[in-house]
C-alpha atoms as a PDB file:
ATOM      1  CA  UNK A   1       5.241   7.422  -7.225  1.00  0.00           C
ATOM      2  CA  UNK A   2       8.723   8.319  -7.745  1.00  0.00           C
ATOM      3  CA  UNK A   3       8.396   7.414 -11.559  1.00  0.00           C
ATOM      4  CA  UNK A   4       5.602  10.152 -11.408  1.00  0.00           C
ATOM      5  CA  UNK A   5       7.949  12.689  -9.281  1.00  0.00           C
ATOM      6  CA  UNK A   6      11.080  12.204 -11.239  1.00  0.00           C
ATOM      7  CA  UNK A   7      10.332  12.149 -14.584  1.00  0.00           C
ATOM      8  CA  UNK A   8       7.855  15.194 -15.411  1.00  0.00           C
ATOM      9  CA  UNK A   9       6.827  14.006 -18.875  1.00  0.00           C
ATOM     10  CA  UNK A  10       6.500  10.322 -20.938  1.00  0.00           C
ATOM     11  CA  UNK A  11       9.386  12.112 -23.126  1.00  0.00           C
ATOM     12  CA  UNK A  12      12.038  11.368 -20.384  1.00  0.00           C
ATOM     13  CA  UNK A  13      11.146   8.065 -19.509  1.00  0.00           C
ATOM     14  CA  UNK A  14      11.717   7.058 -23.337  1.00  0.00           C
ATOM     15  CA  UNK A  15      14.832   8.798 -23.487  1.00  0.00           C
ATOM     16  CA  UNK A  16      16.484   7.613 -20.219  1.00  0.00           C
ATOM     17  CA  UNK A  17      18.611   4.309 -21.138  1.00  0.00           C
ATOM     18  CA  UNK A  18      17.389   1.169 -20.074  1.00  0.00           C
ATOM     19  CA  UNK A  19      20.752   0.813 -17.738  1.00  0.00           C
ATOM     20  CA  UNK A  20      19.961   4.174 -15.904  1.00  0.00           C
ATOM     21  CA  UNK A  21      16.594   3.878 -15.659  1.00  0.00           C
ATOM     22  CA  UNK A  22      16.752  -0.057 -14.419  1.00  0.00           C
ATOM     23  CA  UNK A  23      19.490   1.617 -11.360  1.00  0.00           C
ATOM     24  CA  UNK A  24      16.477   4.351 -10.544  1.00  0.00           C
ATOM     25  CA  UNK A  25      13.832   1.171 -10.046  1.00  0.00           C
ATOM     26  CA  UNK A  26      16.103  -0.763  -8.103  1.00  0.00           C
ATOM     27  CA  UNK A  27      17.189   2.376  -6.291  1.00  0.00           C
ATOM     28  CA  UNK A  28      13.524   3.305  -5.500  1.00  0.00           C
ATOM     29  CA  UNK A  29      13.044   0.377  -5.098  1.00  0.00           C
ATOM     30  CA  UNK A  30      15.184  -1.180  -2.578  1.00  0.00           C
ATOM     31  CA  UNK A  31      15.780  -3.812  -4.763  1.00  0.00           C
ATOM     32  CA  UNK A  32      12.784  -5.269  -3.993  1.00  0.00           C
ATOM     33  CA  UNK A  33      11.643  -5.495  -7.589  1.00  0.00           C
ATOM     34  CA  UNK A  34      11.736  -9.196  -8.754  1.00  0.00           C
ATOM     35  CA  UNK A  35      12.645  -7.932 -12.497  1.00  0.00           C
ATOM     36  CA  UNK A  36      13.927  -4.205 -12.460  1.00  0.00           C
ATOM     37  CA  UNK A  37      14.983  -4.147 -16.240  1.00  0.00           C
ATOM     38  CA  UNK A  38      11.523  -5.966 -17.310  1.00  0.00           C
ATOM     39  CA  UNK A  39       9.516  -3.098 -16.083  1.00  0.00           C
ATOM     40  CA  UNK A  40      12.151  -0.467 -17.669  1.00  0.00           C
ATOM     41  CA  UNK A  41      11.592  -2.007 -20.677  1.00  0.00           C
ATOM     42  CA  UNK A  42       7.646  -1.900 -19.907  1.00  0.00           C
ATOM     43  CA  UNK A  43       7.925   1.820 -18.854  1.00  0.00           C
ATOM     44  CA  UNK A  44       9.690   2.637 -21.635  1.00  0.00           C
ATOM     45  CA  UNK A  45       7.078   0.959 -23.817  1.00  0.00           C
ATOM     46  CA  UNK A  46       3.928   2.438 -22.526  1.00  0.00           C
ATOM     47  CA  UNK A  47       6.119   6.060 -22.461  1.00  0.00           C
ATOM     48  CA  UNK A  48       6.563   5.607 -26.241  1.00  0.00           C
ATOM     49  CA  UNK A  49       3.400   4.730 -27.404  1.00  0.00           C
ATOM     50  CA  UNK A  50       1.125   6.932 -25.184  1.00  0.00           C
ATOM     51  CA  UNK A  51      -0.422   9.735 -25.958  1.00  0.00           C
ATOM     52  CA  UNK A  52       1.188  13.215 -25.790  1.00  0.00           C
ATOM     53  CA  UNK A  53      -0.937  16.321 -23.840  1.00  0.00           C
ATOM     54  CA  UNK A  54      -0.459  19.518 -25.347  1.00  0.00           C
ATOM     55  CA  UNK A  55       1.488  22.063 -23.047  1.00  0.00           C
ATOM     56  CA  UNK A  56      -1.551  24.013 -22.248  1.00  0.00           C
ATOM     57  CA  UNK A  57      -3.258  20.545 -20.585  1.00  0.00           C
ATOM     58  CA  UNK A  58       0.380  19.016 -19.646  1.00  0.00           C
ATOM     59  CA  UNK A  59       1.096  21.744 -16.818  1.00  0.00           C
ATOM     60  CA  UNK A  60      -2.468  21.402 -15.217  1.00  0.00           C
ATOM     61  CA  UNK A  61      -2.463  17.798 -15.271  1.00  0.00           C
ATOM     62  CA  UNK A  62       1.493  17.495 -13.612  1.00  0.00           C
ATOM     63  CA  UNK A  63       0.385  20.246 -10.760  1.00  0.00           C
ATOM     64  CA  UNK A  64      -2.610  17.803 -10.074  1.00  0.00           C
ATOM     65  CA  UNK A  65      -0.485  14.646  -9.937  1.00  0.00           C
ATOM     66  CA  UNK A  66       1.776  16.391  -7.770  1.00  0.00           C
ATOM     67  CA  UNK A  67      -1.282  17.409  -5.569  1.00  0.00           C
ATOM     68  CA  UNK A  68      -2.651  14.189  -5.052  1.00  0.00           C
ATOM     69  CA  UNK A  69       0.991  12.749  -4.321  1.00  0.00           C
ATOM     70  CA  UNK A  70       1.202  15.289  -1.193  1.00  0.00           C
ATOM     71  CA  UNK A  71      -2.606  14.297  -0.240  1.00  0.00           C
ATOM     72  CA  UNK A  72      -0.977  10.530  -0.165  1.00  0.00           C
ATOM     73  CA  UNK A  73       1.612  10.904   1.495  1.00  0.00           C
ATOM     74  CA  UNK A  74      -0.002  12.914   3.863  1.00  0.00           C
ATOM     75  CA  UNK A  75      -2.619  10.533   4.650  1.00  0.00           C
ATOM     76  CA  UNK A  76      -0.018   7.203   4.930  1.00  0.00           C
ATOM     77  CA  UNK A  77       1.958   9.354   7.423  1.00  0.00           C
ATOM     78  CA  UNK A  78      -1.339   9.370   9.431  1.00  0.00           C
ATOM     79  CA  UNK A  79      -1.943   5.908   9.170  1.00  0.00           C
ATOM     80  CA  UNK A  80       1.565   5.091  10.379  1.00  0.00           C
ATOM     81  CA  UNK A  81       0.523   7.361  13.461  1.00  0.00           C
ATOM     82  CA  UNK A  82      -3.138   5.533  14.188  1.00  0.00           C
ATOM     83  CA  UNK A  83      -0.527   2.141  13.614  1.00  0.00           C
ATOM     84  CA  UNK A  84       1.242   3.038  16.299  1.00  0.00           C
ATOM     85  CA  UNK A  85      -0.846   4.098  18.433  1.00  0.00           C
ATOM     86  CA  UNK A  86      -3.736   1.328  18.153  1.00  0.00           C
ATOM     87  CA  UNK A  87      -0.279  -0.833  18.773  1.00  0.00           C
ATOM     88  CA  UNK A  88       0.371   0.756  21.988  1.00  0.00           C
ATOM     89  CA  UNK A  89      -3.053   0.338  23.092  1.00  0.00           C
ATOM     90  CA  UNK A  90      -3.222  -3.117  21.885  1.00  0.00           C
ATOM     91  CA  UNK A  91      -0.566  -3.919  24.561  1.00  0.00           C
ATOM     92  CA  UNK A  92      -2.670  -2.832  27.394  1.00  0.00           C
ATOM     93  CA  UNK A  93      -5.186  -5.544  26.260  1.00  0.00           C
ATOM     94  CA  UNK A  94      -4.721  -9.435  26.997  1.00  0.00           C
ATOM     95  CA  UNK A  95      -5.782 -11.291  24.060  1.00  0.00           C
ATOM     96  CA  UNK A  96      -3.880 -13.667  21.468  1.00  0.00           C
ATOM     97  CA  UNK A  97      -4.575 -12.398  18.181  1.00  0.00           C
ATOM     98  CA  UNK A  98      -1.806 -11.186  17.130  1.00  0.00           C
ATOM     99  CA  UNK A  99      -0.057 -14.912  18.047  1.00  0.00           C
ATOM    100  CA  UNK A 100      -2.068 -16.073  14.345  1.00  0.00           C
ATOM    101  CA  UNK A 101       0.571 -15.404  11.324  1.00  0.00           C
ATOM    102  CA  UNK A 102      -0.401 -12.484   9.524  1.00  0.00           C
ATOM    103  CA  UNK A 103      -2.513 -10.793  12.245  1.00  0.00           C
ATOM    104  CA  UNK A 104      -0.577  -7.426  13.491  1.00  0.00           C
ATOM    105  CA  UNK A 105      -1.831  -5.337  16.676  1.00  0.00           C
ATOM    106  CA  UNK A 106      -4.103  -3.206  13.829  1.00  0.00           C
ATOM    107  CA  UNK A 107      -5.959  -6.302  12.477  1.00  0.00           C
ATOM    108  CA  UNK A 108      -6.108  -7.555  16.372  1.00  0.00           C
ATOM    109  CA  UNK A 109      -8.087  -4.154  17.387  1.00  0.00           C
ATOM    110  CA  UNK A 110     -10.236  -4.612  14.472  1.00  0.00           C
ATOM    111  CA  UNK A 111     -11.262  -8.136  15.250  1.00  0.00           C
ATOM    112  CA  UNK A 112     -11.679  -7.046  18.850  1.00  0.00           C
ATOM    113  CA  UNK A 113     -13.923  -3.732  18.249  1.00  0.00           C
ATOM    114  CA  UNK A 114     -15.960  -6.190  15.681  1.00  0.00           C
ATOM    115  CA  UNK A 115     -16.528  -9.310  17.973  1.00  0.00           C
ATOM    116  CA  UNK A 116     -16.713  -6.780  21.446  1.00  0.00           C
ATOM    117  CA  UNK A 117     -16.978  -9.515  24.550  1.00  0.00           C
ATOM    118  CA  UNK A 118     -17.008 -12.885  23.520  1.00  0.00           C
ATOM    119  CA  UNK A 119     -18.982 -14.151  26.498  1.00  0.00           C
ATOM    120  CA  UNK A 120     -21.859 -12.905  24.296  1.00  0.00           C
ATOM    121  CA  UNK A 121     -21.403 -15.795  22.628  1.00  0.00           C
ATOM    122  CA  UNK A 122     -22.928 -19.087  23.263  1.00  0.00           C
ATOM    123  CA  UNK A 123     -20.012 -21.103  22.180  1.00  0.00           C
ATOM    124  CA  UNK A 124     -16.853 -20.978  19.310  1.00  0.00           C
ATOM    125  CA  UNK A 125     -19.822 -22.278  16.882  1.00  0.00           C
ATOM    126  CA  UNK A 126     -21.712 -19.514  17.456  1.00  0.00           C
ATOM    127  CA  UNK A 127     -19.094 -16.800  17.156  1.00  0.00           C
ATOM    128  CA  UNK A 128     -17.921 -18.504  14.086  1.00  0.00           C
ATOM    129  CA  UNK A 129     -21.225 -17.916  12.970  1.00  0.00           C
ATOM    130  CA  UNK A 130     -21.132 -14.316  13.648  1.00  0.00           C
ATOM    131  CA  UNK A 131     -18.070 -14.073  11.810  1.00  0.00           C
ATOM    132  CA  UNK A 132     -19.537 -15.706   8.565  1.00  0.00           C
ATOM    133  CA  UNK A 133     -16.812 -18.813   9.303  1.00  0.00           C
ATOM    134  CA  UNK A 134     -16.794 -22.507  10.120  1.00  0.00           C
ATOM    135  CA  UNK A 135     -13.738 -24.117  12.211  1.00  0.00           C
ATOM    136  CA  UNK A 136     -13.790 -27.714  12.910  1.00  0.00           C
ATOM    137  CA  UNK A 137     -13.671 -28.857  16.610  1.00  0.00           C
ATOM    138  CA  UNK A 138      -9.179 -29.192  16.418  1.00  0.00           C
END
C-alpha cells in the first residue's frame, strides 16, 4: 500500500535508486522484510517492463486506487474495533481456548458461537465429529 501511495506512477519506481528505494521498504516496512533490496530490484523490474496508461486513463485509474485504499483502511480500523471488543467480551466468558497456540480471544468467540453448549454433545467423539475432526483419546 504505501508503494501504491508514494509513488503515483511505474515511472518513479524505475527511476528511484535501488539504495533509496530499498530504505523506503525497510522503512515501511519495519524491517520486517526478509530481503528489502530483492524486492527493489523486483519492483523496479515489473515498473520497467509494464505497461504505460495514457494520461487520460492514468488519472482515473490513480483516483480509484486511492479510493479503494481509504475503503481499506477504513474497514481494518473496524476490525481492530470488533477485535477489541469481542476480546473484552471474551473475558467475561470461562473457557480455555485461547490457552491452544495460535488461538486469540477472536478465533475463541468463533469456535464458541460455532460449537454453542457443548453438553449438546454426547462425548469429545462426537463434537469432533461436528467439527469435521478426529483427536485420539491423549
Amino acid at each position: 500500500m504505501a508503494v501504491v501511495e508514494e509513488f503515483l506512477s511505474p515511472d518513479e519506481i524505475a527511476a528511484q535508486s535501488l539504495e533509496d528505494l530499498v530504505s523506503f521498504l525497510e522503512q515501511k516496512s519495519k524491517n520486517r522484510l526478509v530481503d528489502a533490496e530483492g524486492m527493489a530490484k523486483a519492483l523496479q523490474r515489473a515498473a520497467r517492463s509494464s505497461y504505460r496508461l495514457s494520461k487520460s486513463l492514468a488519472d482515473p485509474v490513480n483516483a480509484c486506487l486511492v479510493s479503494s485504499i481509504s475503503v481499506i483502511r477504513a474497514l481494518q480500523s473496524e476490525v481492530k474495533k470488533l477485535d477489541k471488543l469481542i476480546e473484552q467480551h471474551m473475558k467475561a466468558i470461562p473457557q480455555t481456548l485461547t490457552s491452544v497456540k495460535g488461538i486469540g480471544p477472536v478465533y475463541s468467540a468463533g469456535i464458541l458461537a460455532e460449537v454453542g453448549d457443548v453438553k449438546r454433545f454426547k462425548n469429545h467423539k462426537s463434537l469432533a465429529k461436528f467439527a469435521g475432526l478426529v483427536w485420539n483419546e491423549h
